[in-house]
C-alpha atoms as a PDB file:
ATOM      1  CA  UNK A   1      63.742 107.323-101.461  1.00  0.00           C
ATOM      2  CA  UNK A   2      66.004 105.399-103.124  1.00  0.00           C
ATOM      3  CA  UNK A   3      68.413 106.907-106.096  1.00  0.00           C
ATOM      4  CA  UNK A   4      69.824 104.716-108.765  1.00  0.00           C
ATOM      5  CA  UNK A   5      73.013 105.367-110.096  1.00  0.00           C
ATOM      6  CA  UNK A   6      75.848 103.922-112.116  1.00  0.00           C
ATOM      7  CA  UNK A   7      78.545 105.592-114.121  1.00  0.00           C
ATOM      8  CA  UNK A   8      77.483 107.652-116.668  1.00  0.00           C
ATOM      9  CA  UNK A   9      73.041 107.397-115.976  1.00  0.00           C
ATOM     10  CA  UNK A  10      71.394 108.548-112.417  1.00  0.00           C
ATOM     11  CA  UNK A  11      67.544 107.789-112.350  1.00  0.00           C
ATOM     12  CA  UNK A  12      65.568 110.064-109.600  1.00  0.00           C
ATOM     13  CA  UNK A  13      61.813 109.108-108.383  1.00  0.00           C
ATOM     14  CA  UNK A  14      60.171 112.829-107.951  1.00  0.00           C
ATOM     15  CA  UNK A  15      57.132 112.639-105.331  1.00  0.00           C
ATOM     16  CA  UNK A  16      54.376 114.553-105.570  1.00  0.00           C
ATOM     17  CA  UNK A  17      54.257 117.629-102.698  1.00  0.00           C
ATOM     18  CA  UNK A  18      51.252 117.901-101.003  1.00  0.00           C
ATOM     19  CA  UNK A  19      50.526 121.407 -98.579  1.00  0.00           C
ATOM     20  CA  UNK A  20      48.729 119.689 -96.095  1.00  0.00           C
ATOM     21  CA  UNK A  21      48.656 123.059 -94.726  1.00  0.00           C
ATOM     22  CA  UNK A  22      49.160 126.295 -96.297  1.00  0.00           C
ATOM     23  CA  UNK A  23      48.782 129.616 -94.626  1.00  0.00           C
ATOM     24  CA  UNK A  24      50.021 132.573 -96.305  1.00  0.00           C
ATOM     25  CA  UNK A  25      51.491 135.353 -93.331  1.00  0.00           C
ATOM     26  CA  UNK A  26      52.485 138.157 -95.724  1.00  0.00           C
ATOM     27  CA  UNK A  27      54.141 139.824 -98.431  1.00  0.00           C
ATOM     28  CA  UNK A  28      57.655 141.415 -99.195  1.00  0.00           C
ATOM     29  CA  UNK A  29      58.331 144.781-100.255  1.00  0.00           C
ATOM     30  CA  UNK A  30      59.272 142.852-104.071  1.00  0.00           C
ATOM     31  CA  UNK A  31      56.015 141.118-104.334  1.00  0.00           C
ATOM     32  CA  UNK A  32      56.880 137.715-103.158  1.00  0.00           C
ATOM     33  CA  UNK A  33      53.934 136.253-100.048  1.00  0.00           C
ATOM     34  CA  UNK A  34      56.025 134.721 -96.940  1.00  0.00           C
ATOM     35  CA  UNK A  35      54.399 130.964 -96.054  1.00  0.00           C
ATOM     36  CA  UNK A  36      54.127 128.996 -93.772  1.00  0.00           C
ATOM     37  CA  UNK A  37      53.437 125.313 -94.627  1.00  0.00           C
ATOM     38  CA  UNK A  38      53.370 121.817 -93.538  1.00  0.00           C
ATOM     39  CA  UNK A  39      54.519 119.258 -96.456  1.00  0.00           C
ATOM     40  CA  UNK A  40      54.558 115.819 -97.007  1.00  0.00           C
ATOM     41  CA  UNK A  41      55.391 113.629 -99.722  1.00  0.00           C
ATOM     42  CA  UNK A  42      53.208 111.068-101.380  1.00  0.00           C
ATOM     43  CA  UNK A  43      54.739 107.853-102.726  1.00  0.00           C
ATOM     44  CA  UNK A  44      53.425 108.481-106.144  1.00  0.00           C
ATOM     45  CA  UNK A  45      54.918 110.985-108.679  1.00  0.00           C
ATOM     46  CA  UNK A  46      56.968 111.326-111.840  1.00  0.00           C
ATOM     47  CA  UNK A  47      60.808 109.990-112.521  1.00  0.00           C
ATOM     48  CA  UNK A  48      63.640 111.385-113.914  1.00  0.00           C
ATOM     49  CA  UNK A  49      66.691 109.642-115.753  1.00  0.00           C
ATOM     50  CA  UNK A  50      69.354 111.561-116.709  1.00  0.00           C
ATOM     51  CA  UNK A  51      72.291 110.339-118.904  1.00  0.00           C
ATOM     52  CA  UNK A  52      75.500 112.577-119.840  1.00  0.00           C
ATOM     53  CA  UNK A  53      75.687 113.832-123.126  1.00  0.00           C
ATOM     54  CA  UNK A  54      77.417 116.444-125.629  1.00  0.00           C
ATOM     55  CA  UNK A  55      74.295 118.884-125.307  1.00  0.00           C
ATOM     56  CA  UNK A  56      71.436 118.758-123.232  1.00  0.00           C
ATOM     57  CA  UNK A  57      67.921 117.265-124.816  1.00  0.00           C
ATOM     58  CA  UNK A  58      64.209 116.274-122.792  1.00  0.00           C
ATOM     59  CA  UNK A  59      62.101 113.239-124.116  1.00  0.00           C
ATOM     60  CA  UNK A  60      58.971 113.520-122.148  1.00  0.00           C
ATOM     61  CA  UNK A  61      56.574 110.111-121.617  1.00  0.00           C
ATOM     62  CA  UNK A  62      53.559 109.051-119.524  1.00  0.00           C
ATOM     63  CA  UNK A  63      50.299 110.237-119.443  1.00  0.00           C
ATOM     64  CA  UNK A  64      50.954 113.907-118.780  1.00  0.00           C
ATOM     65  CA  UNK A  65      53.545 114.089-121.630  1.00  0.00           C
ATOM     66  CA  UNK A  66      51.242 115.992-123.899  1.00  0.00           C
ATOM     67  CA  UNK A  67      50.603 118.753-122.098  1.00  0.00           C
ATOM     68  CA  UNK A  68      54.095 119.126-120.170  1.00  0.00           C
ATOM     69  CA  UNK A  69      55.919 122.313-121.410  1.00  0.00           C
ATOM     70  CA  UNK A  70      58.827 120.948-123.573  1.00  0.00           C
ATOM     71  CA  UNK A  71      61.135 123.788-124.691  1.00  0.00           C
ATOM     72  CA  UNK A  72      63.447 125.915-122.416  1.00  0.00           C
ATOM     73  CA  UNK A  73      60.297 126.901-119.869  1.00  0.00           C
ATOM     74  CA  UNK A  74      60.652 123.560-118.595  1.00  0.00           C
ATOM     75  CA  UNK A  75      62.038 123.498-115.520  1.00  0.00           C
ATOM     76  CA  UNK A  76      64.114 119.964-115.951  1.00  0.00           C
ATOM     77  CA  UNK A  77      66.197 121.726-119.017  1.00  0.00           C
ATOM     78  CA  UNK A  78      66.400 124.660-116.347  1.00  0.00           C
ATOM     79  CA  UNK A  79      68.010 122.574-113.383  1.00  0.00           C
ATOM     80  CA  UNK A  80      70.170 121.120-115.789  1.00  0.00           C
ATOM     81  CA  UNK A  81      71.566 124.717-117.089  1.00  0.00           C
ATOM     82  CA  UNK A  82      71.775 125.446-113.195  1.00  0.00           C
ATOM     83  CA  UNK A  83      73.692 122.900-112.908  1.00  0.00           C
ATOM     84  CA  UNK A  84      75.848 123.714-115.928  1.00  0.00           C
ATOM     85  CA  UNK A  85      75.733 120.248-117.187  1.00  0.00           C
ATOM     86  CA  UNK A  86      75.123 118.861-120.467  1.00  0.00           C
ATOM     87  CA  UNK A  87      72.796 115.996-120.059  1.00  0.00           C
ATOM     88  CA  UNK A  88      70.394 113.846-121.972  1.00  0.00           C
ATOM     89  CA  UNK A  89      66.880 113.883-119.287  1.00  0.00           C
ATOM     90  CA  UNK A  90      63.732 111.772-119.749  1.00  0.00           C
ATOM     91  CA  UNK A  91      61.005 112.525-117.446  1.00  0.00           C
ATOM     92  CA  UNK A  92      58.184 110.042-117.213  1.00  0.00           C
ATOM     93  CA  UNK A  93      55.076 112.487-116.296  1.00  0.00           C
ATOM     94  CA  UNK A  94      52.295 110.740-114.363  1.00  0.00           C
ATOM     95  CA  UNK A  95      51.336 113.835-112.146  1.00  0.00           C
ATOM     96  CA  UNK A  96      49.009 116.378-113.517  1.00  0.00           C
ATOM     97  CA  UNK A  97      50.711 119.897-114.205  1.00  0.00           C
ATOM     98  CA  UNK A  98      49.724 123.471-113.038  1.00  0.00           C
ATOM     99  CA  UNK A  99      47.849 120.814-110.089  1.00  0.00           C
ATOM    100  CA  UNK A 100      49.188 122.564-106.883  1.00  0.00           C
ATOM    101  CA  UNK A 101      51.243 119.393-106.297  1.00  0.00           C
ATOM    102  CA  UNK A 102      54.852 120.264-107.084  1.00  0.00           C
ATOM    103  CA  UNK A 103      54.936 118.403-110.128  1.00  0.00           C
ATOM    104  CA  UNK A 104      57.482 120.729-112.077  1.00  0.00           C
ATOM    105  CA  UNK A 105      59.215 121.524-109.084  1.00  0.00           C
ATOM    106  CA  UNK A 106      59.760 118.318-107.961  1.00  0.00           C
ATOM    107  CA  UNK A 107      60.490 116.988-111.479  1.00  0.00           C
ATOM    108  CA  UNK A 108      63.209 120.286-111.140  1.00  0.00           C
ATOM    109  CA  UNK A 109      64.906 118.966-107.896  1.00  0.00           C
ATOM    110  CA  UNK A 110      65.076 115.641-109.145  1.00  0.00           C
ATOM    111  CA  UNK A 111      66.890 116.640-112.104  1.00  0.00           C
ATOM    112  CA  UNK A 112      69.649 118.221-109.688  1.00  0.00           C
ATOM    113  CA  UNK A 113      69.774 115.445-107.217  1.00  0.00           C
ATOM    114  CA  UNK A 114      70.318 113.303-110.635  1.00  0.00           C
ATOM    115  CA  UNK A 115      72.997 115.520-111.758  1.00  0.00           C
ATOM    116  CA  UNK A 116      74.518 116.075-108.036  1.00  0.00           C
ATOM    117  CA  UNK A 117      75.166 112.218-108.224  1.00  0.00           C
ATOM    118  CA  UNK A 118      76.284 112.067-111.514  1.00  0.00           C
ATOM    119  CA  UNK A 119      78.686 114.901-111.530  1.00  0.00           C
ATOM    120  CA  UNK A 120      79.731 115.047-107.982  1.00  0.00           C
ATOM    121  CA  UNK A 121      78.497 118.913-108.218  1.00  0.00           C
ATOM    122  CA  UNK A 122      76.996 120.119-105.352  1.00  0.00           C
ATOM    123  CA  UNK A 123      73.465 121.459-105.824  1.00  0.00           C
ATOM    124  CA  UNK A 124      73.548 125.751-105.839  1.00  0.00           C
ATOM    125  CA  UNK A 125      72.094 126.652-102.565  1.00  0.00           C
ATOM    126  CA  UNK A 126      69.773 129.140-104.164  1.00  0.00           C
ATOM    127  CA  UNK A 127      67.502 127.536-106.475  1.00  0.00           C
ATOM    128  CA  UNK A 128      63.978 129.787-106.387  1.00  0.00           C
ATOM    129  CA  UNK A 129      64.258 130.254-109.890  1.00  0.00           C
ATOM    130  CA  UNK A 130      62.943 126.996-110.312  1.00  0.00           C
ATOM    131  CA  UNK A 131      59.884 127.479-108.278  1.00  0.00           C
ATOM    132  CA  UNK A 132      58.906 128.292-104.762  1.00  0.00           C
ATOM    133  CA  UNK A 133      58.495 124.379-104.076  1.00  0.00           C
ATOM    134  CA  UNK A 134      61.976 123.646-105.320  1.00  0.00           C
ATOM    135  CA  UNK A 135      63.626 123.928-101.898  1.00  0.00           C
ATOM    136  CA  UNK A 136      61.450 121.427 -99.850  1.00  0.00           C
ATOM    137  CA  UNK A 137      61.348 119.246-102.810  1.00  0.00           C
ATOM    138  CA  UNK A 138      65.000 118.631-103.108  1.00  0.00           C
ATOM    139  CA  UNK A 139      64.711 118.007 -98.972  1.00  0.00           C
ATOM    140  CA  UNK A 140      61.886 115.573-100.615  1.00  0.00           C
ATOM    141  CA  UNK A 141      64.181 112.293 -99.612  1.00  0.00           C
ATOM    142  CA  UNK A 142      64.107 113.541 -96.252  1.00  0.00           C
ATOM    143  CA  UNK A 143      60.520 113.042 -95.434  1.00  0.00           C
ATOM    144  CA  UNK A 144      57.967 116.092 -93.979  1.00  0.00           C
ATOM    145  CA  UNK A 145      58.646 119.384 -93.462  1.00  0.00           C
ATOM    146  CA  UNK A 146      57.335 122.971 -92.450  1.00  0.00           C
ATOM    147  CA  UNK A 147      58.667 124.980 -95.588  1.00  0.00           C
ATOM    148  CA  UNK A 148      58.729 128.920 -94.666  1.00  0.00           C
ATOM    149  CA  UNK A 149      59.614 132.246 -96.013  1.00  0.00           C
ATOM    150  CA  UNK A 150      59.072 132.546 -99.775  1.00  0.00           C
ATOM    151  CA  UNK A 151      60.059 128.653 -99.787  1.00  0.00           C
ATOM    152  CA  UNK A 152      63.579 128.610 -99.310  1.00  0.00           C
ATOM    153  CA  UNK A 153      63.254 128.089 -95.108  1.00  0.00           C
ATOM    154  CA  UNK A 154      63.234 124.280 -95.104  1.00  0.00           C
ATOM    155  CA  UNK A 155      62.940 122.872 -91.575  1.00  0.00           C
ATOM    156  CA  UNK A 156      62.701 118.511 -91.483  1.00  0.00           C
ATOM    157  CA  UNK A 157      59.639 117.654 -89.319  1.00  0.00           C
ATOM    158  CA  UNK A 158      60.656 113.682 -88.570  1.00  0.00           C
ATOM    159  CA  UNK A 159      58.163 111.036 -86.434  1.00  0.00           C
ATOM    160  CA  UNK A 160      54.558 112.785 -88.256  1.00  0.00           C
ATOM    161  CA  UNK A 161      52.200 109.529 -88.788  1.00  0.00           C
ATOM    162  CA  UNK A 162      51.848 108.189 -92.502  1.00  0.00           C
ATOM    163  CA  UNK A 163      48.814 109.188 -93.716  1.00  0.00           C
ATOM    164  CA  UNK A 164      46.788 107.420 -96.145  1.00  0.00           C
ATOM    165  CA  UNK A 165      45.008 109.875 -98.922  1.00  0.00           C
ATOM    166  CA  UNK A 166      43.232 110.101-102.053  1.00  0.00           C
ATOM    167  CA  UNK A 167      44.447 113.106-104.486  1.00  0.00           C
ATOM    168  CA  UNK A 168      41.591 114.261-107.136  1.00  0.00           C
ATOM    169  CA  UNK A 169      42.270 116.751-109.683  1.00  0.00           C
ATOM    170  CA  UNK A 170      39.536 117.963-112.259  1.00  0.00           C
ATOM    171  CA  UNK A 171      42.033 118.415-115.034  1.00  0.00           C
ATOM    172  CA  UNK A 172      41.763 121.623-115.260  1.00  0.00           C
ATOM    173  CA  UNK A 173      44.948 123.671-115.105  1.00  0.00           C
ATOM    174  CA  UNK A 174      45.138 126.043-111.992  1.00  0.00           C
ATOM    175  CA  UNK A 175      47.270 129.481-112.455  1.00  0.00           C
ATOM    176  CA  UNK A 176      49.257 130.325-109.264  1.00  0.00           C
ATOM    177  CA  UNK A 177      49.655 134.003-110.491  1.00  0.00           C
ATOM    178  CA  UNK A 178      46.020 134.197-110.954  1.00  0.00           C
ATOM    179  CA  UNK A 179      45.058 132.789-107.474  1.00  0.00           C
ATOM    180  CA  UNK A 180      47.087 134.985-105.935  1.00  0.00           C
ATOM    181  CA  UNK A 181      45.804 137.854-107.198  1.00  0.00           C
ATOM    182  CA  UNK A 182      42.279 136.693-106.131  1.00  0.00           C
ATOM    183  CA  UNK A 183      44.048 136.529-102.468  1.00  0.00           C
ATOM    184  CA  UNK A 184      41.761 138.575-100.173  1.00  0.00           C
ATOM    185  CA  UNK A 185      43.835 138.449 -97.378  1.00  0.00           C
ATOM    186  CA  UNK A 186      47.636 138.382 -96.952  1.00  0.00           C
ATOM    187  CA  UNK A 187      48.560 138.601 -93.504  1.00  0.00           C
ATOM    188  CA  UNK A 188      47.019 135.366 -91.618  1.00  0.00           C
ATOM    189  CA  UNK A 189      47.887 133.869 -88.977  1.00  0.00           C
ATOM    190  CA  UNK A 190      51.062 131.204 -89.058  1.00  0.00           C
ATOM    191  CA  UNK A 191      50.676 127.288 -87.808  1.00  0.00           C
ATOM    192  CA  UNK A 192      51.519 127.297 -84.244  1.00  0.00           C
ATOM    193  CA  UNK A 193      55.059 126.659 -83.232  1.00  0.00           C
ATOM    194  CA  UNK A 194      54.400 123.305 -82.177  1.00  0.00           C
ATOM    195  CA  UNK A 195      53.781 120.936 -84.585  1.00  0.00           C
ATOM    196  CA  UNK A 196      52.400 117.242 -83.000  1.00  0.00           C
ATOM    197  CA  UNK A 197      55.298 114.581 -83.357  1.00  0.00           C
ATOM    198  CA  UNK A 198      54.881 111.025 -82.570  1.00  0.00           C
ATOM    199  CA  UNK A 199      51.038 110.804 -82.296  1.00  0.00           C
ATOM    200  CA  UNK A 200      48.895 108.492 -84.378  1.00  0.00           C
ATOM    201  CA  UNK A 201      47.476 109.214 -87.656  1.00  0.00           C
ATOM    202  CA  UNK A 202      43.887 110.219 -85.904  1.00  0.00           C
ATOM    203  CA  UNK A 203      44.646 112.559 -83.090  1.00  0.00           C
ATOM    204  CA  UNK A 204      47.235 114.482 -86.027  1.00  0.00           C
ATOM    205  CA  UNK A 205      44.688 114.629 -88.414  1.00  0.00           C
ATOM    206  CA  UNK A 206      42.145 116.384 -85.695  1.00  0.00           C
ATOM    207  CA  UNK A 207      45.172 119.209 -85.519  1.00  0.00           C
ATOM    208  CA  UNK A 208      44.864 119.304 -89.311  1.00  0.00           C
ATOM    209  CA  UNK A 209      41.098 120.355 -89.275  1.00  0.00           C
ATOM    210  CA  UNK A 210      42.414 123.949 -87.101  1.00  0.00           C
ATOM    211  CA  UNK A 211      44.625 124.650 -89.813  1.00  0.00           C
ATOM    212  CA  UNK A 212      44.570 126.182 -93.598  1.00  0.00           C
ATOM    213  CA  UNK A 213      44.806 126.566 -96.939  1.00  0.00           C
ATOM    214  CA  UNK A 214      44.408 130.260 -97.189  1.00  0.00           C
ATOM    215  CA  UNK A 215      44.457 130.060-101.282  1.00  0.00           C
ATOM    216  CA  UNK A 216      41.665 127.455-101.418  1.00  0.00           C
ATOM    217  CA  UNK A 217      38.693 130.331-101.847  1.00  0.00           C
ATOM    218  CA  UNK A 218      40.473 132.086-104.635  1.00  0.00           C
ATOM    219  CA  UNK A 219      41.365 129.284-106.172  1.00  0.00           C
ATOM    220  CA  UNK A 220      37.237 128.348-105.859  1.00  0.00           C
ATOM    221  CA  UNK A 221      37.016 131.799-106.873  1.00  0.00           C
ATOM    222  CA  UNK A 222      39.347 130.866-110.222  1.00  0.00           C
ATOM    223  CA  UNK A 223      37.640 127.522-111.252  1.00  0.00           C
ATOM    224  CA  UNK A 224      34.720 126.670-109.276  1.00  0.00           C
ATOM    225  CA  UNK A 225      35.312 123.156-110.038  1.00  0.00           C
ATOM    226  CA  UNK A 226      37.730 122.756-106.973  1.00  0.00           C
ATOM    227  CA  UNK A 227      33.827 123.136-105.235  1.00  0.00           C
ATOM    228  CA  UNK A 228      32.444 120.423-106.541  1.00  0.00           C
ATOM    229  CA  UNK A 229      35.783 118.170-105.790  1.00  0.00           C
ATOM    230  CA  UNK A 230      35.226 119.174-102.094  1.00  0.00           C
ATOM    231  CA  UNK A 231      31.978 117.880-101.888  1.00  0.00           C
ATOM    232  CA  UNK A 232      32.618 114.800-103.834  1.00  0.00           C
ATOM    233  CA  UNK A 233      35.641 113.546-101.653  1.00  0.00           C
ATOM    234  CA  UNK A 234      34.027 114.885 -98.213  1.00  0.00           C
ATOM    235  CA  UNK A 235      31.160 112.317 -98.669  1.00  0.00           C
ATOM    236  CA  UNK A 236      33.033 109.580 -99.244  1.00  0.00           C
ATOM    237  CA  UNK A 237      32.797 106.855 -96.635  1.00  0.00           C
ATOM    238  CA  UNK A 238      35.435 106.997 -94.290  1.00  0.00           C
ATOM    239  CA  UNK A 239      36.731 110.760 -95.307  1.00  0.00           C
ATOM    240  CA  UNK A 240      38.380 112.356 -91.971  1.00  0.00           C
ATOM    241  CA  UNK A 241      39.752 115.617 -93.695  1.00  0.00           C
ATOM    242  CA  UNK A 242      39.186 117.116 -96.984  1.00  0.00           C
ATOM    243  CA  UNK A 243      41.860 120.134 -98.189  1.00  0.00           C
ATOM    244  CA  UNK A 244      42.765 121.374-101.577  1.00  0.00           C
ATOM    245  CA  UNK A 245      46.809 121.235-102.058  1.00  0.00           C
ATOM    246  CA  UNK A 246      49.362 124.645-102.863  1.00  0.00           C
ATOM    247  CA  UNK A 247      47.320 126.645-105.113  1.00  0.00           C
ATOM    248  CA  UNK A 248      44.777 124.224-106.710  1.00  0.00           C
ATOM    249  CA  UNK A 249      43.392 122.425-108.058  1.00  0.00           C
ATOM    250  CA  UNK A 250      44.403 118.639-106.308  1.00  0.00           C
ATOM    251  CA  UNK A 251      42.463 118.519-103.348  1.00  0.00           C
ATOM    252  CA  UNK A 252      43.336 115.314-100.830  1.00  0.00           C
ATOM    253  CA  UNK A 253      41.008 113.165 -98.425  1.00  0.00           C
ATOM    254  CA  UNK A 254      42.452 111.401 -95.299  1.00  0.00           C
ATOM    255  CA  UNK A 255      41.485 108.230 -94.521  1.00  0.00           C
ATOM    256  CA  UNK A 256      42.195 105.604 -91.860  1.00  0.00           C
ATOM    257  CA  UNK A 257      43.373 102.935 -93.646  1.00  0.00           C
ATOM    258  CA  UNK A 258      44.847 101.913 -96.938  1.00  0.00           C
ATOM    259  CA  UNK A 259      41.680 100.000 -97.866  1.00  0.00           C
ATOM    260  CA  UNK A 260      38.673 102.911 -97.379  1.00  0.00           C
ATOM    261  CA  UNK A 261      41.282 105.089 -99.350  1.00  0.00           C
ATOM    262  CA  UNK A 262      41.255 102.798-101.888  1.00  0.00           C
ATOM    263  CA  UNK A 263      37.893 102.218-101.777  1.00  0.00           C
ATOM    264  CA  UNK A 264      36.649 105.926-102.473  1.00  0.00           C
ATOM    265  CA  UNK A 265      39.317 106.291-105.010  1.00  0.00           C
ATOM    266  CA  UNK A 266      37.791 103.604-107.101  1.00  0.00           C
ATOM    267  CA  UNK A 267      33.936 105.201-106.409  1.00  0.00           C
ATOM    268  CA  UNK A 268      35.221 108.327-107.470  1.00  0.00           C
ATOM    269  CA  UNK A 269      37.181 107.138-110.811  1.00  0.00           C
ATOM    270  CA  UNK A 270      33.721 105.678-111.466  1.00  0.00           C
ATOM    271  CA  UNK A 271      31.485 108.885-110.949  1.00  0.00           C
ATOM    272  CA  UNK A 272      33.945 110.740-112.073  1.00  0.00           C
ATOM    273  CA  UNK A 273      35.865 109.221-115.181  1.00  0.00           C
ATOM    274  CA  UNK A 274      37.205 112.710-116.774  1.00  0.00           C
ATOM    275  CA  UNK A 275      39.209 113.348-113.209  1.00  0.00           C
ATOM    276  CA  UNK A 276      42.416 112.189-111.963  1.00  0.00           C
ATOM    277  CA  UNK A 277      42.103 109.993-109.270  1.00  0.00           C
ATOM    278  CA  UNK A 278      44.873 108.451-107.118  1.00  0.00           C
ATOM    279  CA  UNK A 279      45.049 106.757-103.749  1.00  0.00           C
ATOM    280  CA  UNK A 280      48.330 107.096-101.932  1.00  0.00           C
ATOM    281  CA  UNK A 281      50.136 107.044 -98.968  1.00  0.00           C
ATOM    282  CA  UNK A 282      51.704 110.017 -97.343  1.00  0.00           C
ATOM    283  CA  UNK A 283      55.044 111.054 -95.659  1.00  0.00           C
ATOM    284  CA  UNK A 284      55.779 107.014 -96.181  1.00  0.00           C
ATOM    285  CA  UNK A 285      58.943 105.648 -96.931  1.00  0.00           C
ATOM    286  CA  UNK A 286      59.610 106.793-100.466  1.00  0.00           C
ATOM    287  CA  UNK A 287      58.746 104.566-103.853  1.00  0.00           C
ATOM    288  CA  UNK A 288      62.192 103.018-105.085  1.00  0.00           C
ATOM    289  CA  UNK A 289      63.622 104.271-108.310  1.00  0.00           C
END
């Protein structure tokens, strides 16, 4: 992932996170579950330009602008106040919100990369506030990685195959709060200590099917929707894997090839013209900004 910079404007692509596993191992004494996940990045997502300025302002475009949180909750204006800079930010938003995929997260740790390389300001080294997904997706330009803890254990999992997927959201807002309360069961098992490195796309995505998302039935449980995705994309021709992402609601096929991915992502914008629909590859070399 490329970041473009000059003088006084930075311009950061922000990918969107996909848990192509997600087990959840426990909970602290303060509330927060311990995770244990496997992440890659997809080479679609939103961008962020940041400019400096005298005080800090957010112009929001793209097709997700409307219904992107644009006061002080946002977590751009947030990172920007972390970073105690004043800066002029417009996010293009592409990627659904409240979607499981890291959107405002990502959007988040874009904003500080931005900043990093505008300012020269190291990025804090505790940045939870802005989400549990803001750690791995500021390691985002990195490539995969198992993401542990409450988030903030970030460990870079180089040489996993490039996977080609199709992400399908119903448009329907997901609440991570509320699918966590649905949890029925908070001490599962973690991924093994292995991961597979340097095997093909086929023989890692036949590890994939022994693993979890252990919020995908209360997320069912929260909009029963997610359901119906699952048995959309799993009868697609050429699906290998279906898997619903973080907490809901983007679930993800695998595919073999760019072409079948493509191919059920245009069936499925056809049957299904109120979702969001995108083919994409994952954990490839990241879209320029």
């Amino acid at each position: 992932m490329n970041l473009g910079t000059d003088s006084d404007v930075a311009e950061v692509f922000a990918p969107a996170k996909i848990n192509m596993t997600l087990h959840v191992i426990g909970r602290r004494s303060d509330g927060y579950h311990q995770l244990d996940s496997l992440v890659m990045f997809a080479d679609i997502g939103d961008s962020v330009t940041v400019r400096r300025a005298d005080a800090s302002s957010l112009e929001l475009v793209g097709p997700m602008a409307e219904n992107t949180p644009k006061g002080d909750d946002n977590l751009v204006l947030q990172a920007a106040r972390m970073m105690g800079v004043s800066a002029q930010i417009s996010l293009v938003k592409t990627l659904p919100i409240a979607a499981g995929i890291g959107g405002g997260s990502s959007d988040a740790a874009a904003t500080l990369r931005a900043l990093s390389a505008l300012t020269g300001q190291p990025i804090p080294d505790d940045i939870l506030s802005l989400g549990a997904d803001a750690p791995v997706c500021c390691a985002a330009p990195h490539g995969a990685a198992r993401m542990s803890g409450v988030g903030e254990i970030v460990t870079p999992m180089p040489d996993l195959p490039e996977l080609h997927a199709v992400l399908v959201n119903p448009n329907i807002p997901v609440m991570t709060t509320e699918v966590f309360e649905r949890l029925a069961k908070r001490d599962n098992a973690p991924m093994p200590d292995d991961i597979p490195t340097g095997t093909a796309a086929g023989p890692f995505i036949a590890w994939l099917r022994d693993q979890r998302n252990d919020l995908q039935d209360a997320a069912i449980s929260c909009e029963p929707v997610i359901q119906q995705v699952f048995s959309t994309l799993e009868v697609t021709p050429g699906c290998m894997l279906t898997r619903m992402s973080g907490s809901g609601g983007t679930c993800f096929g695998l595919y073999a090839d760019a072409e079948t991915a493509a191919s059920a992502a245009g069936r499925l914008r056809e049957s299904h013209s109120s979702w969001w629909v995108a083919a994409t590859r994952l954990n490839a070399a990241q879209k320029a900004d």
